[in-house]
N, C-alpha and C. Protein backbone atom coordinates (compact mmCIF):
# COMPACT_ATOMS: atom_id res chain seq x y z
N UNK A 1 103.49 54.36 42.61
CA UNK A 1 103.18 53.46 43.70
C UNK A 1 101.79 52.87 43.45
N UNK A 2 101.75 51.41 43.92
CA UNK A 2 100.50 50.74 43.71
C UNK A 2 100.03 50.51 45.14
N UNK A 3 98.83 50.07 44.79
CA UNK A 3 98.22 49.63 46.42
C UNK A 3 97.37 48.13 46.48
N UNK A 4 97.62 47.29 47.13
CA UNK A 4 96.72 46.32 47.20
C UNK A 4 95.53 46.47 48.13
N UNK A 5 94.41 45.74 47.86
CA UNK A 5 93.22 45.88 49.25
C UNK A 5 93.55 44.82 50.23
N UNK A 6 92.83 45.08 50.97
CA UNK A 6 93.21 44.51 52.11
C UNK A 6 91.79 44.90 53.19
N UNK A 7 90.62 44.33 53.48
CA UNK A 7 89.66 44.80 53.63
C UNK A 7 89.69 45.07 55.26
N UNK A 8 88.87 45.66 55.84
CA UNK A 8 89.19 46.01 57.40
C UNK A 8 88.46 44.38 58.20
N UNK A 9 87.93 43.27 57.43
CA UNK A 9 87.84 42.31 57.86
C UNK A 9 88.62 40.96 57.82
N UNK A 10 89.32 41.30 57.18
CA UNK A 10 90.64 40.40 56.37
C UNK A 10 91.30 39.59 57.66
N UNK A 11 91.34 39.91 59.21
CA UNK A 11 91.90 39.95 60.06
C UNK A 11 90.94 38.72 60.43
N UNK A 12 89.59 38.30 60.29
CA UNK A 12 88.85 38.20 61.55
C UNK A 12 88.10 36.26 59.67
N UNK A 13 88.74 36.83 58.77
CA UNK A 13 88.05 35.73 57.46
C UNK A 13 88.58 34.26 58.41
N UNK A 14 87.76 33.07 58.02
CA UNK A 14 88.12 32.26 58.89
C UNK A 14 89.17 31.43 58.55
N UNK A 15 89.76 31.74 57.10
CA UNK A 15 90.37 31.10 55.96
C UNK A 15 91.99 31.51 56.92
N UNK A 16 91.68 33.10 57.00
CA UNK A 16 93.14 33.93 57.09
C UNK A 16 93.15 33.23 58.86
N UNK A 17 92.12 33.38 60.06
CA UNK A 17 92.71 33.14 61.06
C UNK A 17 93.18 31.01 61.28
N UNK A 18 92.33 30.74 60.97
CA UNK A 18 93.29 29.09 60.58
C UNK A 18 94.39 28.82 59.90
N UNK A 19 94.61 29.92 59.26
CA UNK A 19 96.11 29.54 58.08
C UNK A 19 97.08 30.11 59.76
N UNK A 20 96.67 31.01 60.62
CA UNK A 20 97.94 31.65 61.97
C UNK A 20 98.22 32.91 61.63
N UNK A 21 98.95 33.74 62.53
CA UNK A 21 99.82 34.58 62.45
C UNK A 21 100.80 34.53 61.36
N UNK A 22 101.59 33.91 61.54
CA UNK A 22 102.68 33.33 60.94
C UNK A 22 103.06 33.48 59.17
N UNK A 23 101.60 32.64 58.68
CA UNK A 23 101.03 32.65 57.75
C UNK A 23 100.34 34.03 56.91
N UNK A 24 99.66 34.57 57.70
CA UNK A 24 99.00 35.38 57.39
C UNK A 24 99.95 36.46 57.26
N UNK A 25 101.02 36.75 57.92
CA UNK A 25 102.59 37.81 57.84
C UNK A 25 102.87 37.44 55.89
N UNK A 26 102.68 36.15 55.51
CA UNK A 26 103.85 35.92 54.25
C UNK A 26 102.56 36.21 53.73
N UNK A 27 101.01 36.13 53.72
CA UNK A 27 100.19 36.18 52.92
C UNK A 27 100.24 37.79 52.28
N UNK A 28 100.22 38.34 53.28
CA UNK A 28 100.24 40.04 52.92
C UNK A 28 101.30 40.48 52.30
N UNK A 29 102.84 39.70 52.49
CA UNK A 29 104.04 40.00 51.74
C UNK A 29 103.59 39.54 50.37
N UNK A 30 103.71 38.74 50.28
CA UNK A 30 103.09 38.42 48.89
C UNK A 30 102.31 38.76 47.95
N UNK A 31 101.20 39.50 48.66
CA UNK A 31 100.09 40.47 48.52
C UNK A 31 100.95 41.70 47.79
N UNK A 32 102.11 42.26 48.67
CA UNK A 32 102.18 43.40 48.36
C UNK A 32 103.32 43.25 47.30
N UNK A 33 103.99 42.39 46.82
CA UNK A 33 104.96 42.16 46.22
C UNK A 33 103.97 41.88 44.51
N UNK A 34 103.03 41.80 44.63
CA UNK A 34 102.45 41.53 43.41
C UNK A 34 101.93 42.29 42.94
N UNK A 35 101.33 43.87 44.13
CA UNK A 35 100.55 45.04 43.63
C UNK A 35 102.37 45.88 43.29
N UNK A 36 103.22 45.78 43.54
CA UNK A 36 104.71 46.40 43.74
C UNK A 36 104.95 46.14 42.05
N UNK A 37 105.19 45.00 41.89
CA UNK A 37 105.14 44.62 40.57
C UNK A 37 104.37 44.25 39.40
N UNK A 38 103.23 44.88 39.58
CA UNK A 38 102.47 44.24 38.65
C UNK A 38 101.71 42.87 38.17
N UNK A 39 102.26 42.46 38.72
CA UNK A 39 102.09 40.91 38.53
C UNK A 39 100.43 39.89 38.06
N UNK A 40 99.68 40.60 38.39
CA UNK A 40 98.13 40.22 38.67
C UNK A 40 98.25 38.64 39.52
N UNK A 41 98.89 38.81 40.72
CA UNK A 41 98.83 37.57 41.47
C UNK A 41 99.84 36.52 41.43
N UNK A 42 100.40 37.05 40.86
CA UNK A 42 102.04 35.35 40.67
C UNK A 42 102.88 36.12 41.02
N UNK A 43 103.58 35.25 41.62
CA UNK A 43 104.88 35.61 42.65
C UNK A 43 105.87 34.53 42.20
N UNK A 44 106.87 34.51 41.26
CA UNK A 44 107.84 33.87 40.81
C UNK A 44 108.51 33.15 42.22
N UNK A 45 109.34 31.74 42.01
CA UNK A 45 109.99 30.95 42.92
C UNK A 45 111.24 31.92 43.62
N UNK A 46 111.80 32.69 43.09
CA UNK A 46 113.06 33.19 43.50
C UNK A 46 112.47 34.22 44.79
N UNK A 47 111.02 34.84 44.10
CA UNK A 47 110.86 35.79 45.25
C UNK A 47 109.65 35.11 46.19
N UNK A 48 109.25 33.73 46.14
CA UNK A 48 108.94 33.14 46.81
C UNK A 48 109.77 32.82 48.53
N UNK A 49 110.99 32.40 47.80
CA UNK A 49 112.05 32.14 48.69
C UNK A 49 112.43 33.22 48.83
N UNK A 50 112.43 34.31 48.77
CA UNK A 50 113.22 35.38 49.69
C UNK A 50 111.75 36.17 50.53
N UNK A 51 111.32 36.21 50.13
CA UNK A 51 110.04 36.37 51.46
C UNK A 51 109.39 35.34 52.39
N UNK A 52 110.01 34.09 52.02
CA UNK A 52 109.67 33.37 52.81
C UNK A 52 110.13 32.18 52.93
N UNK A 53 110.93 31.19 54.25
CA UNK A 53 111.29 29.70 53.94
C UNK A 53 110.29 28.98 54.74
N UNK A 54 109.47 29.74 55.28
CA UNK A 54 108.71 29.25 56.08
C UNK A 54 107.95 28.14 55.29
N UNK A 55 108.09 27.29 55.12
CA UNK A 55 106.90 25.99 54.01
C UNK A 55 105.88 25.82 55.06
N UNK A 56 105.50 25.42 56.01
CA UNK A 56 104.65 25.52 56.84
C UNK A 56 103.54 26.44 56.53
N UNK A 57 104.11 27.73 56.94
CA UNK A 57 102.82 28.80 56.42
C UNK A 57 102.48 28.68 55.62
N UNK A 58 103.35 28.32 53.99
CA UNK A 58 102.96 28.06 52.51
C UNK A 58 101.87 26.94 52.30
N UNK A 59 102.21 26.20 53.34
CA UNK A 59 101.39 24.78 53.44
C UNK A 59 99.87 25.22 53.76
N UNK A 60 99.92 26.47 55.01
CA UNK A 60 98.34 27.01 55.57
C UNK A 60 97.73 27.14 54.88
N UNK A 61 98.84 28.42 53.95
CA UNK A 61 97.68 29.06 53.15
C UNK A 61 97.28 28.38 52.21
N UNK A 62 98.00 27.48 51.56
CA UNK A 62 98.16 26.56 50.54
C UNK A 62 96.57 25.73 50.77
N UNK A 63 96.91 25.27 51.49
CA UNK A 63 95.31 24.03 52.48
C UNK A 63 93.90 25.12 52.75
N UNK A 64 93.96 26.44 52.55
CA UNK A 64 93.04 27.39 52.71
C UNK A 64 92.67 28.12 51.64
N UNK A 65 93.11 27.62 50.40
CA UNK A 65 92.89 27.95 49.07
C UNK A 65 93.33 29.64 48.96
N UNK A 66 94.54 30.33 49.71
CA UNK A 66 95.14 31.40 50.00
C UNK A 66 95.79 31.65 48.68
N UNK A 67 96.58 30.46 48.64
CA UNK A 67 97.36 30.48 47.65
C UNK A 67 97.03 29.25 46.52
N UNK A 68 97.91 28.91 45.63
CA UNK A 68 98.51 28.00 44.78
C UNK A 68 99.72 27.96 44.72
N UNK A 69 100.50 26.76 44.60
CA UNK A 69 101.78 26.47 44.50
C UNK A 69 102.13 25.85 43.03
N UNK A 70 102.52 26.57 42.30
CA UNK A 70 102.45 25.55 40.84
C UNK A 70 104.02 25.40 40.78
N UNK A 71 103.67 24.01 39.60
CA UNK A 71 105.32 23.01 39.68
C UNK A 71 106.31 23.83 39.51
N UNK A 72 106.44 24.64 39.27
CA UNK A 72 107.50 25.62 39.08
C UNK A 72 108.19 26.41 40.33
N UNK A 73 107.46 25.94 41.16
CA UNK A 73 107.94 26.78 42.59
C UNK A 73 107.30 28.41 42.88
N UNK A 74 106.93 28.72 42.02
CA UNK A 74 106.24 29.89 41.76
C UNK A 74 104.74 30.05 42.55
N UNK A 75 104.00 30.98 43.01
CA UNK A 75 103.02 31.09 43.81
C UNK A 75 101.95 31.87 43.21
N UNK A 76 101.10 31.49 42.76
CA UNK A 76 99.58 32.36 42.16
C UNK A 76 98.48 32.67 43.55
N UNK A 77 97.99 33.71 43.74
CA UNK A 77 97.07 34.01 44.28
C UNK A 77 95.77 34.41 43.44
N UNK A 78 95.00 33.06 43.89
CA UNK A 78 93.85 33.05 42.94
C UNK A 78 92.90 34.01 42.72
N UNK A 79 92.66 34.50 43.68
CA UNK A 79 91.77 35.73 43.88
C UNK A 79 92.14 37.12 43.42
N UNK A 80 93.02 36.94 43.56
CA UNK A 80 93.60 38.38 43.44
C UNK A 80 93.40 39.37 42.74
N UNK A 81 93.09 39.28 40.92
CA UNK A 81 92.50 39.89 40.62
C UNK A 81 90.81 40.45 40.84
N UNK A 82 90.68 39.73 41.97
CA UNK A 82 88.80 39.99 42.12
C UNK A 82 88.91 41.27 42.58
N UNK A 83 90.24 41.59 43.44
CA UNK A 83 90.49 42.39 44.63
C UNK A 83 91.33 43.66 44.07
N UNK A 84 91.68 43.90 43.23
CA UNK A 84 92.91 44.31 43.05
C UNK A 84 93.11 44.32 41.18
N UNK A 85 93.36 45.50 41.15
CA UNK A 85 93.40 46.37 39.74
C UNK A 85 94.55 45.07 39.03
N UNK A 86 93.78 44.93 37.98
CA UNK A 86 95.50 44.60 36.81
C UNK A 86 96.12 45.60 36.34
N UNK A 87 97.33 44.61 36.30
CA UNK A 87 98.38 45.56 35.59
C UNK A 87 97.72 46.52 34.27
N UNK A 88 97.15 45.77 33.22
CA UNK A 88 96.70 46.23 32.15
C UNK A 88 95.84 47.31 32.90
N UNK A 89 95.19 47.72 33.88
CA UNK A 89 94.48 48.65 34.19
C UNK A 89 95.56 49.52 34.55
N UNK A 90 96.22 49.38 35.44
CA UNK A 90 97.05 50.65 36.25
C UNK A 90 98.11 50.90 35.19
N UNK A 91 98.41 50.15 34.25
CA UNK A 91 99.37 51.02 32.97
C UNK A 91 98.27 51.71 32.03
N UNK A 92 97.21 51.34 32.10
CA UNK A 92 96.28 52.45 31.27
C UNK A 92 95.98 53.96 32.07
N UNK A 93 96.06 53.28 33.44
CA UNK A 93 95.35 55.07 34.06
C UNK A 93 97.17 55.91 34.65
N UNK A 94 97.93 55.13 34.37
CA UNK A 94 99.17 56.08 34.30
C UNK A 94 99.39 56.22 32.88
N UNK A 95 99.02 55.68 31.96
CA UNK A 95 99.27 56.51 30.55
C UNK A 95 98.67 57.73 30.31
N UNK A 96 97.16 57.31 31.05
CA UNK A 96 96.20 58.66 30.97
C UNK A 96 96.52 59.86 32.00
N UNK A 97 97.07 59.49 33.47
CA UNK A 97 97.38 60.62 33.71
C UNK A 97 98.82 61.05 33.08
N UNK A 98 99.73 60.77 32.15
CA UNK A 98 100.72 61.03 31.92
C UNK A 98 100.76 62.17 30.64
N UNK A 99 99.49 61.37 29.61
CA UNK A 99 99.45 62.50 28.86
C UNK A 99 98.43 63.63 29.32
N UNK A 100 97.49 63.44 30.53
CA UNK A 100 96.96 64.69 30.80
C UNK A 100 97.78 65.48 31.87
N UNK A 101 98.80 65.12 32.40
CA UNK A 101 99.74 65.88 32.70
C UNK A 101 100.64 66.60 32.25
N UNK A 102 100.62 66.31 30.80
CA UNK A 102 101.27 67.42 29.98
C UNK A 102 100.25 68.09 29.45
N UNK A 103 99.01 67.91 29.32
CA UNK A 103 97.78 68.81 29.57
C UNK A 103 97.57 70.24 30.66
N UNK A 104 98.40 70.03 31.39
CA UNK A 104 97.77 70.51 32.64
C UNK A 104 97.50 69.93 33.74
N UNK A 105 97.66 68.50 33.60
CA UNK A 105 97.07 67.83 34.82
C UNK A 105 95.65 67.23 35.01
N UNK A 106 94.36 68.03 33.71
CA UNK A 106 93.72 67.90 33.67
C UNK A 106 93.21 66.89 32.12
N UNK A 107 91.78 66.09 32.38
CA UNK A 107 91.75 65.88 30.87
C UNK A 107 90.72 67.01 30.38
N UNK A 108 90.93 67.38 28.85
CA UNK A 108 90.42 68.32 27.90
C UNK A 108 88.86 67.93 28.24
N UNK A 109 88.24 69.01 28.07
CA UNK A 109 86.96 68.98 27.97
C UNK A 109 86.60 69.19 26.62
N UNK A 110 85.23 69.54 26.17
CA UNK A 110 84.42 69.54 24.72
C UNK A 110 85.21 70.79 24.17
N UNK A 111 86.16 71.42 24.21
CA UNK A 111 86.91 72.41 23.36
C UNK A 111 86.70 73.66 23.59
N UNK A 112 85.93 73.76 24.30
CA UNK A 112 85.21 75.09 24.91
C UNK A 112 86.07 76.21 25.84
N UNK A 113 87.06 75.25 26.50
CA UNK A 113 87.86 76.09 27.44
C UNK A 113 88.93 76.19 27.25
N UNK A 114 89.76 76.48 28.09
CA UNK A 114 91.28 76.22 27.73
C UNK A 114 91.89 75.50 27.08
């Protein structure tokens, strides 16, 4: 499981309360559909449209620099990596806990111990 941030002011940014309610519901889906998959911020057209037909909201966030809409129908969130681990990171620290879990769980120290 991954996690996106989401800061305890995120509610109150003036970007997120002008884009609405409404808006701000598909912003966080989107959000979480990209920490879910890896993605570092792009959200393909197919799963554009199934989280959302709302174009309106797309339009908010769109006009609030929330998002990007590129010709493809597809959705980039520009920021996103500022906020939020890449993929290339979170497949490195599950490789590392994977082989120090056949360690023990732990990583090896200077040779000294166990």
């Amino acid at each position: 499981m991954t996690w996106v941030k989401i800061d305890d002011t995120f509610w109150m940014n003036p970007k997120v309360v002008m884009a609405g309610e409404a808006a701000t519901g598909v912003f966080v889906r989107l959000l979480a559909y990209c920490g879910c998959y890896l993605t570092d911020g792009l959200v393909p057209a197919p799963m554009v449209d199934a989280i959302t037909r709302n174009r309106k909201a797309l339009d908010a966030l769109e006009e609030r620099g929330l998002i990007e809409r590129l010709e493809s129908g597809s959705v980039l969130i520009p920021k996103y990596l500022e906020y939020n681990r890449s993929k290339a990171e979170i497949e490195e620290d599950r490789e590392l806990r994977r082989r120090n879990g056949s360690k023990g769980g732990r990583p090896r120290g200077n040779g000294t111990g166990p």
